[in-house]
N, C-alpha and C. Protein backbone atom coordinates (compact mmCIF):
# COMPACT_ATOMS: atom_id res chain seq x y z
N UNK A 1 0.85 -1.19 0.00
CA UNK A 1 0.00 0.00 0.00
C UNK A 1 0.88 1.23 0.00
N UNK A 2 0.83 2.07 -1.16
CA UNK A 2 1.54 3.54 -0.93
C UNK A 2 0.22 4.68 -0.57
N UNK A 3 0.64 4.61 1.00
CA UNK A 3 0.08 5.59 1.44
C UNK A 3 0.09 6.92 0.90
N UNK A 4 1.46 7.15 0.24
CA UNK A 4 1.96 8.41 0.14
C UNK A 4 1.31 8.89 -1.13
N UNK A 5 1.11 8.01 -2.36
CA UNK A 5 0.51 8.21 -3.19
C UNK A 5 -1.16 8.63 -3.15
N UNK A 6 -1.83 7.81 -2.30
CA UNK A 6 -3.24 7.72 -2.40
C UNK A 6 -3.53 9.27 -1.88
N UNK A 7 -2.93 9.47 -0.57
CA UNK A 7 -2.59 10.78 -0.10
C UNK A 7 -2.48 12.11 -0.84
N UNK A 8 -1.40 11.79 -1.90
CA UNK A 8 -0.97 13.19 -2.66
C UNK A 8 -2.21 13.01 -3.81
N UNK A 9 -2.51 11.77 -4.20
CA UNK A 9 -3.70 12.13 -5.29
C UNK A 9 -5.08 12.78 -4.88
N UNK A 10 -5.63 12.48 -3.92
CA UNK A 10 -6.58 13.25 -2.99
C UNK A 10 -6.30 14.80 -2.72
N UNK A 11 -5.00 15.39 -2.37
CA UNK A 11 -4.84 16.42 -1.67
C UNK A 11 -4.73 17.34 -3.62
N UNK A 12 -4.60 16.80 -4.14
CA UNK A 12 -4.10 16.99 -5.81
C UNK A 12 -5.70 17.29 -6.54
N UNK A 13 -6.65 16.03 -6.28
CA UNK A 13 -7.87 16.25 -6.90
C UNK A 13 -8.54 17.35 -5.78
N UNK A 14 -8.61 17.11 -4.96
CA UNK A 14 -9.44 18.43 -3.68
C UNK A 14 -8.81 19.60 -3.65
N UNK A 15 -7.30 19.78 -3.90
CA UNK A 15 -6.92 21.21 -4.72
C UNK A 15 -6.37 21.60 -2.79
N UNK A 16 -6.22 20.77 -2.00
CA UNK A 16 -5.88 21.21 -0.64
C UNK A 16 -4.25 21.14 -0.85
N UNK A 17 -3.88 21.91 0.23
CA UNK A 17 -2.69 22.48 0.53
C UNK A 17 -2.48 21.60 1.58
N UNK A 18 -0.95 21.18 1.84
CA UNK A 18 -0.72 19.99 3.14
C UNK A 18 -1.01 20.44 4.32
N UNK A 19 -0.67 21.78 4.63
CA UNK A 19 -1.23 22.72 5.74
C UNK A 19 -2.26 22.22 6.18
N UNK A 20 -3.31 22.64 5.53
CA UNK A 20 -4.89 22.46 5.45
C UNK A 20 -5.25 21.34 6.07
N UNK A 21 -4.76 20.21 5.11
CA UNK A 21 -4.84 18.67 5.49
C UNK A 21 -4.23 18.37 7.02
N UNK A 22 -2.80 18.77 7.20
CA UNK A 22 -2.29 18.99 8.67
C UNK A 22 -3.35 19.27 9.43
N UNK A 23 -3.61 20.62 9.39
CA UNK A 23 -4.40 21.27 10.61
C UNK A 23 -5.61 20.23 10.72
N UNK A 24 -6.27 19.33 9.84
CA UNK A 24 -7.48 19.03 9.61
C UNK A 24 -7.21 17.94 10.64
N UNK A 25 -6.53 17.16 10.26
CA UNK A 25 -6.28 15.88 11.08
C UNK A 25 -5.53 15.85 12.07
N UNK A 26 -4.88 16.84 12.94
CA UNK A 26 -4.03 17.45 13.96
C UNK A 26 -2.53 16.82 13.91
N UNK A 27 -2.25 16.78 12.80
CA UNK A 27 -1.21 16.60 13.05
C UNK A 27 -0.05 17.69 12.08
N UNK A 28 1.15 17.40 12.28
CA UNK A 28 1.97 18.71 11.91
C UNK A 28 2.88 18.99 10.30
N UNK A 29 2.49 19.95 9.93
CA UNK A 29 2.68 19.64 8.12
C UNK A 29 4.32 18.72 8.02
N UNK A 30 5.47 19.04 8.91
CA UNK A 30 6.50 18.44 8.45
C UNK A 30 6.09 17.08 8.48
N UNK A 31 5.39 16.44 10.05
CA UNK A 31 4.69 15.13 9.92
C UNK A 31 4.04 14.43 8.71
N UNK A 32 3.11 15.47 8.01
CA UNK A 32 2.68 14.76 7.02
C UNK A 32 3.44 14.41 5.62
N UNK A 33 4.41 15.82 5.36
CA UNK A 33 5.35 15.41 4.50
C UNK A 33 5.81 13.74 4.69
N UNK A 34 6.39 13.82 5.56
CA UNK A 34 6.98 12.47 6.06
C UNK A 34 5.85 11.06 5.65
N UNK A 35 4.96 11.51 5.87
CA UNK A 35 3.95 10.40 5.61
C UNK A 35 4.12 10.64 3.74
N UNK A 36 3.93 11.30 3.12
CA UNK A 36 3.55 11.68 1.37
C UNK A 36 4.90 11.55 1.09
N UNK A 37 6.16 11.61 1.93
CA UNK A 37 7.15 10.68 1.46
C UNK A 37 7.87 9.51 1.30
N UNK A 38 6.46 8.70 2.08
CA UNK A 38 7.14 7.59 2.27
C UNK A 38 8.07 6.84 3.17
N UNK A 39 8.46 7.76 4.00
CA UNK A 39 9.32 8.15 5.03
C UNK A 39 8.49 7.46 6.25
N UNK A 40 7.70 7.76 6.48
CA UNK A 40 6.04 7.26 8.08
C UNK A 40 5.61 7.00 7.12
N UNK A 41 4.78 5.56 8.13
CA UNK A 41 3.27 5.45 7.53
C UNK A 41 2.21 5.71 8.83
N UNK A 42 1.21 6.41 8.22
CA UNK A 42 0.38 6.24 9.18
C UNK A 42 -0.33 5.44 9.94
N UNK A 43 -0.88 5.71 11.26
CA UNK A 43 -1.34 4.42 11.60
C UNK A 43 -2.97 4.76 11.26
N UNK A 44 -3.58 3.11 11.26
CA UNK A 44 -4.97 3.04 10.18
C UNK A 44 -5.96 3.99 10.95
N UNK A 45 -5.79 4.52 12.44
CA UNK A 45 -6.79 5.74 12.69
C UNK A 45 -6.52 6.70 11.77
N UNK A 46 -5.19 7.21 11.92
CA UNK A 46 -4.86 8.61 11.48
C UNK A 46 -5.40 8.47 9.98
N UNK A 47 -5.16 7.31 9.30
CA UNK A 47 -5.51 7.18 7.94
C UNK A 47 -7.03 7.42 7.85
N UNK A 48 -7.33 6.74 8.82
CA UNK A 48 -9.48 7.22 8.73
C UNK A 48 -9.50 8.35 8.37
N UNK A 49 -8.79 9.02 9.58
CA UNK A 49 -9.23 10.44 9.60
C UNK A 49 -8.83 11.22 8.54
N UNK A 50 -7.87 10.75 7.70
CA UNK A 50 -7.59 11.26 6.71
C UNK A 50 -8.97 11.18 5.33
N UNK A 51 -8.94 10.09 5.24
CA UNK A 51 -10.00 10.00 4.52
C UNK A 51 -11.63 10.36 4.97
N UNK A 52 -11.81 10.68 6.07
CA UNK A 52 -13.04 11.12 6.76
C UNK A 52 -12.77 12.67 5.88
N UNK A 53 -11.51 13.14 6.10
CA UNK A 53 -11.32 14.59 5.75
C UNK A 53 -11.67 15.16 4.71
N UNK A 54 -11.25 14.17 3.46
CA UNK A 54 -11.75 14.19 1.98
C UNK A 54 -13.27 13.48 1.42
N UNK A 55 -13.66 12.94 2.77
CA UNK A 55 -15.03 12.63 2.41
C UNK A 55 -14.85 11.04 1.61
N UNK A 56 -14.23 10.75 1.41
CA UNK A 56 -14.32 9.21 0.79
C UNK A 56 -14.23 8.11 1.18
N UNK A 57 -14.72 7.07 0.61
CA UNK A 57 -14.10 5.86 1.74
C UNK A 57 -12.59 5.15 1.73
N UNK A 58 -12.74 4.72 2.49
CA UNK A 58 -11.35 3.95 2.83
C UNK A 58 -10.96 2.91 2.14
N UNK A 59 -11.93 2.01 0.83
CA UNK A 59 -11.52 1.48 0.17
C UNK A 59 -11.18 2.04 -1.06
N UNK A 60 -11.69 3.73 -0.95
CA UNK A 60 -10.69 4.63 -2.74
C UNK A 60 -9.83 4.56 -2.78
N UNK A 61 -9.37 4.59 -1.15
CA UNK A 61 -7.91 5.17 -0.60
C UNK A 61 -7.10 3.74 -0.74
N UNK A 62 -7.65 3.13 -0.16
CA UNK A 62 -6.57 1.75 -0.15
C UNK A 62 -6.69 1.58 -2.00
N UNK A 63 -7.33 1.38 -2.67
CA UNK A 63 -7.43 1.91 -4.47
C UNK A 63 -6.41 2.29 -4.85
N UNK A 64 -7.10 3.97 -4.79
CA UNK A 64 -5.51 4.81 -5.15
C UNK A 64 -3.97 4.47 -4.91
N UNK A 65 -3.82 3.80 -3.29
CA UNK A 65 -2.67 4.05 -3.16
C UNK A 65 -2.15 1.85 -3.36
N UNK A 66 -2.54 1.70 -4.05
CA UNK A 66 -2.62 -0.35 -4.28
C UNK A 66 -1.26 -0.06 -5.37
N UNK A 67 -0.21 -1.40 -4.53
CA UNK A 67 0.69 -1.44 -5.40
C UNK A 67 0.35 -2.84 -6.54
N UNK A 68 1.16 -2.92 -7.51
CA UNK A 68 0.40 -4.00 -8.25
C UNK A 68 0.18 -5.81 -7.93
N UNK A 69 -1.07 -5.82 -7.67
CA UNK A 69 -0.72 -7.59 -7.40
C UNK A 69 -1.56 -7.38 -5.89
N UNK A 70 -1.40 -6.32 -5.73
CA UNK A 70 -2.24 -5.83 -4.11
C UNK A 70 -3.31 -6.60 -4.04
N UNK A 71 -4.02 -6.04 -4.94
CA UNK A 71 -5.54 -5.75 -5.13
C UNK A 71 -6.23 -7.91 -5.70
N UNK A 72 -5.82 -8.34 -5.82
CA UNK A 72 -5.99 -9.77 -6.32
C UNK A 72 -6.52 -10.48 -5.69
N UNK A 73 -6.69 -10.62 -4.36
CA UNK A 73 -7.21 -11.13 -2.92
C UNK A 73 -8.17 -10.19 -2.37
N UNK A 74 -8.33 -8.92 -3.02
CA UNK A 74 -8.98 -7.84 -1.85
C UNK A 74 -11.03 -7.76 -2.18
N UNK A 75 -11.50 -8.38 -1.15
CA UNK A 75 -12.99 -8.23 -1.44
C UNK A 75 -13.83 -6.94 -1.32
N UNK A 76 -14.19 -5.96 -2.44
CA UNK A 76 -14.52 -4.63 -2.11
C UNK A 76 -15.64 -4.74 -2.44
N UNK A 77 -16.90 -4.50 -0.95
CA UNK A 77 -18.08 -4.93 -0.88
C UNK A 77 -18.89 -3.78 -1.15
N UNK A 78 -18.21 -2.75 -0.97
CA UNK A 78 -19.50 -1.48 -1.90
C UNK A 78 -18.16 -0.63 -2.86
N UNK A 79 -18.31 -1.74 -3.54
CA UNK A 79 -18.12 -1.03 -5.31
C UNK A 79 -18.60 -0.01 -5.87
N UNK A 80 -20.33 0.13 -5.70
CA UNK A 80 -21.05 1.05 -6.01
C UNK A 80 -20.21 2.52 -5.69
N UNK A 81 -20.67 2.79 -4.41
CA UNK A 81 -20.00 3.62 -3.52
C UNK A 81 -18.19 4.47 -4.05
N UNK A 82 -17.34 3.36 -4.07
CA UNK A 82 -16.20 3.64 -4.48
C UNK A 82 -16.13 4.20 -6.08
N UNK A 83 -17.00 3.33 -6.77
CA UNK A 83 -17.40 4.27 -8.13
C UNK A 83 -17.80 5.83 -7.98
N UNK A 84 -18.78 5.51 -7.45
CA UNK A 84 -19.43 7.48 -7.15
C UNK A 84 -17.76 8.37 -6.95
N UNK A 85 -17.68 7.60 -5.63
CA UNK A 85 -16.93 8.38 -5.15
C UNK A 85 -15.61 8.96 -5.98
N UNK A 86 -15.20 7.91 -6.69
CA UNK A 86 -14.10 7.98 -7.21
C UNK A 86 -14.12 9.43 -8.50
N UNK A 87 -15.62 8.81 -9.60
CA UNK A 87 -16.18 9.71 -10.58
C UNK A 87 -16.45 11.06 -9.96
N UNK A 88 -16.73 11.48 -8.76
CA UNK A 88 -16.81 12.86 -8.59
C UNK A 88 -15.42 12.99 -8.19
N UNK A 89 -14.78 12.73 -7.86
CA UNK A 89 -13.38 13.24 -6.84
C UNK A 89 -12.71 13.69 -8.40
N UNK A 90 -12.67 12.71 -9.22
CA UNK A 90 -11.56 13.05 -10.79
C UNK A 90 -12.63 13.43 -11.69
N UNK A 91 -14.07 13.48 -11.82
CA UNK A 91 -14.22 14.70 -12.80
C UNK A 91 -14.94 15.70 -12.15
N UNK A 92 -15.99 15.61 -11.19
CA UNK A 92 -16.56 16.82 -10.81
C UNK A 92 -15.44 17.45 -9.57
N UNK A 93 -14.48 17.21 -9.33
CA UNK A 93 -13.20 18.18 -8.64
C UNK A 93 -14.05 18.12 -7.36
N UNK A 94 -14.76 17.98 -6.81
CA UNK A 94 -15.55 18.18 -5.33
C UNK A 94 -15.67 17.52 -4.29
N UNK A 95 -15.98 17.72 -2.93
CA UNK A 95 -15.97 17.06 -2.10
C UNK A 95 -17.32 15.81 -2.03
N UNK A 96 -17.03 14.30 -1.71
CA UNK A 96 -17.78 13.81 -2.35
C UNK A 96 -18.62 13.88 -0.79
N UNK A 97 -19.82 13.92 -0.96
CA UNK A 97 -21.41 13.54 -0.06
C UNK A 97 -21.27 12.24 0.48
N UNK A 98 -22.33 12.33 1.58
CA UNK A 98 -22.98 10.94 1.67
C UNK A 98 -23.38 10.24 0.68
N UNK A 99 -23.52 8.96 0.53
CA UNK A 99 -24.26 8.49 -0.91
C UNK A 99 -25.48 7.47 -0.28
């Protein structure tokens, strides 16, 4: 799983600044660098909350950031959901809703 990736593609489509994202999830922008470098990984709260932040679920995120061969074993039980979510995040640019 590259955290660091799923991370920077989110903060990239939502148009947020790491700051932003920092302050959001309390933790401290050099901290998060460290995480978007690969450097830390987060632990799977902080990762919630990350994705609580951008509104999506936690299986876009584990998605986005899937290295290859990841994903072969992985049972993703609302597909639906991760579709929406995914189609507004990369074409309507917005924060995605409840669905």
């Amino acid at each position: 799983m590259n955290y660091a990736r799923a991370i920077k593609i989110c903060r990239a489509a939502f148009e947020m600044e790491q700051q932003e994202l920092a302050d959001s999830v309390g933790v401290t922008p050099s901290y998060l660098s460290l995480i978007e470098s690969g450097k830390r990984k987060p632990s799977n709260k902080r990762f919630e909350e990350i994705c609580e932040v951008f509104g999506i679920p936690l299986d876009l995120m584990v998605l986005l950031g899937a290295e290859p061969g990841e994903l072969e074993e992985t049972d993703f039980k609302n597909l639906g959901e991760i579709s929406r979510s995914l189609l507004e995040v990369l074409v309507f640019n917005k924060r995605v809703k409840d669905v």
